[in-house]
Protein backbone atom coordinates (compact mmCIF):
# COMPACT_ATOMS: atom_id res chain seq x y z
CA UNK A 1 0.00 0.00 0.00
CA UNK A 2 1.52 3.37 -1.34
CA UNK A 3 1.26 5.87 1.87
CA UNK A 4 -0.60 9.58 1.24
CA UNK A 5 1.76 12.56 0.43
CA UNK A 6 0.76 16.06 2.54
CA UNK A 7 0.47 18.53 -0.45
CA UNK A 8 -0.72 22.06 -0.50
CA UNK A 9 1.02 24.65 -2.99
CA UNK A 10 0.17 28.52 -2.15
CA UNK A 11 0.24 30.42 -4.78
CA UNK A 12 0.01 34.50 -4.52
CA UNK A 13 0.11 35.91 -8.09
CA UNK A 14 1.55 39.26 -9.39
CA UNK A 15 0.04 38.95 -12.80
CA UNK A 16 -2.28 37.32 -15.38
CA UNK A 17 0.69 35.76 -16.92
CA UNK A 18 2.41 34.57 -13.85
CA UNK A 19 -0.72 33.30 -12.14
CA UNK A 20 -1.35 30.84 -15.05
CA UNK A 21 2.71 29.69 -15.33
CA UNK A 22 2.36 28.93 -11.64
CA UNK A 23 -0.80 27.52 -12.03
CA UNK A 24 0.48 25.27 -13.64
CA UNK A 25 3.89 24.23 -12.50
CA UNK A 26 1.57 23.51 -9.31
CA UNK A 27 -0.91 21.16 -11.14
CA UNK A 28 2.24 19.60 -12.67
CA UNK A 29 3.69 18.88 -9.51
CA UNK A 30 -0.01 17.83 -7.42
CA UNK A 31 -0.69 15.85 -11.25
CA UNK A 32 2.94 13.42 -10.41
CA UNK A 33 1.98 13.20 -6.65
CA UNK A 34 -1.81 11.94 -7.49
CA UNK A 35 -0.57 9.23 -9.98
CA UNK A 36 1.72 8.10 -7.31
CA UNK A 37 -0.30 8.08 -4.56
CA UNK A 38 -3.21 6.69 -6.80
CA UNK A 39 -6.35 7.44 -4.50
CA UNK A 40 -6.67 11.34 -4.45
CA UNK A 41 -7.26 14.07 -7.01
CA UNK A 42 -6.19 17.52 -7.18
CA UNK A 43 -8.28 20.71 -5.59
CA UNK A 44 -7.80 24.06 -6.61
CA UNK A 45 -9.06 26.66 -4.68
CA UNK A 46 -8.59 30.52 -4.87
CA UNK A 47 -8.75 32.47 -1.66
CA UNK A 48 -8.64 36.01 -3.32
CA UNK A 49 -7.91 37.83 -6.99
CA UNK A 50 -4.37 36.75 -6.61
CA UNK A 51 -4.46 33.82 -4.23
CA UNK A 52 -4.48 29.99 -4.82
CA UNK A 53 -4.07 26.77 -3.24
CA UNK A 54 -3.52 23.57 -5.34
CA UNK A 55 -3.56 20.64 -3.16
CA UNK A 56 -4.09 16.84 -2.94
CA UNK A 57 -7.76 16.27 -1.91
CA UNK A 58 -9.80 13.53 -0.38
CA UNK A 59 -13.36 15.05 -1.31
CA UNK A 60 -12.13 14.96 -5.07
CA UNK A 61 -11.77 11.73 -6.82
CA UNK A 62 -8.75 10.09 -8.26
CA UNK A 63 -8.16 11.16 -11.78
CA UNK A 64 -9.89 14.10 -11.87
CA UNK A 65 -8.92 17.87 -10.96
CA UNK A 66 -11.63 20.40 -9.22
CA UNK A 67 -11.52 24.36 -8.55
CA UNK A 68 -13.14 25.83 -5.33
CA UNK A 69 -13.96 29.58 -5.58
CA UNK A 70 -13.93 30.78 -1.53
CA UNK A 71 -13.15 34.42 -3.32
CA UNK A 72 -16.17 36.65 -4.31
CA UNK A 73 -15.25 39.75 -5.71
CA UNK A 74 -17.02 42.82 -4.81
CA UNK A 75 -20.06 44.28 -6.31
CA UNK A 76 -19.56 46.99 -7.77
CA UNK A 77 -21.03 50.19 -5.58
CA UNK A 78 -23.97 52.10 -7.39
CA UNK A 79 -24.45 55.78 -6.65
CA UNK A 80 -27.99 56.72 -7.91
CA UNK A 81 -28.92 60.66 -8.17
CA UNK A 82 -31.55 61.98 -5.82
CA UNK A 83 -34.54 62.26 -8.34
CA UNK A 84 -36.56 65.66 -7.87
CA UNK A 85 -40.50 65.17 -6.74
C-alpha cells in the first residue's frame, strides 16, 4: 500500500501571466503526486484575486482535478442621483 503525500502549494500571483505559469507548475507537480499516490485528485481553490491553493484532496476523486472559488469579488457600488418630486 503506497502511503498519502501532505500537499498544499500557495500560490500568490503578481500577474495574469504569472498566475497561469504557476498555475500550472503547481498542477504539474499535485498531477505526479496523485498518480503516485493513486487514490486522491487535485483541488484548486482561490482564496482572493491573486491567491491559490492547489492541493491533494480527499473530497475529489482520483483522476480528476476540481476548482473551489472561496473568493467573491465585490459588487460593484452604485451611486444613484436623488430624483426631484
Amino acid at each position: 500500500m503506497k502511503s498519502t503525500i501532505d500537499l498544499s502549494i500557495l500560490i500568490t500571483a503578481t500577474n495574469r501571466a504569472n498566475m497561469e505559469k504557476q498555475l500550472d507548475e503547481a498542477v504539474a507537480v499535485a498531477r505526479t503526486a496523485a498518480i503516485y499516490e493513486g487514490c486522491r485528485g487535485i483541488l484548486i481553490t482561490r482564496h482572493s484575486i491573486d491567491s491559490f491553493t492547489v492541493a491533494l484532496s480527499d473530497g475529489v476523486p482520483y483522476g480528476l482535478t476540481r476548482e473551489l472559488q472561496e473568493w467573491q469579488p465585490k459588487a460593484p457600488v452604485v451611486h444613484q442621483q436623488p430624483q426631484d418630486c
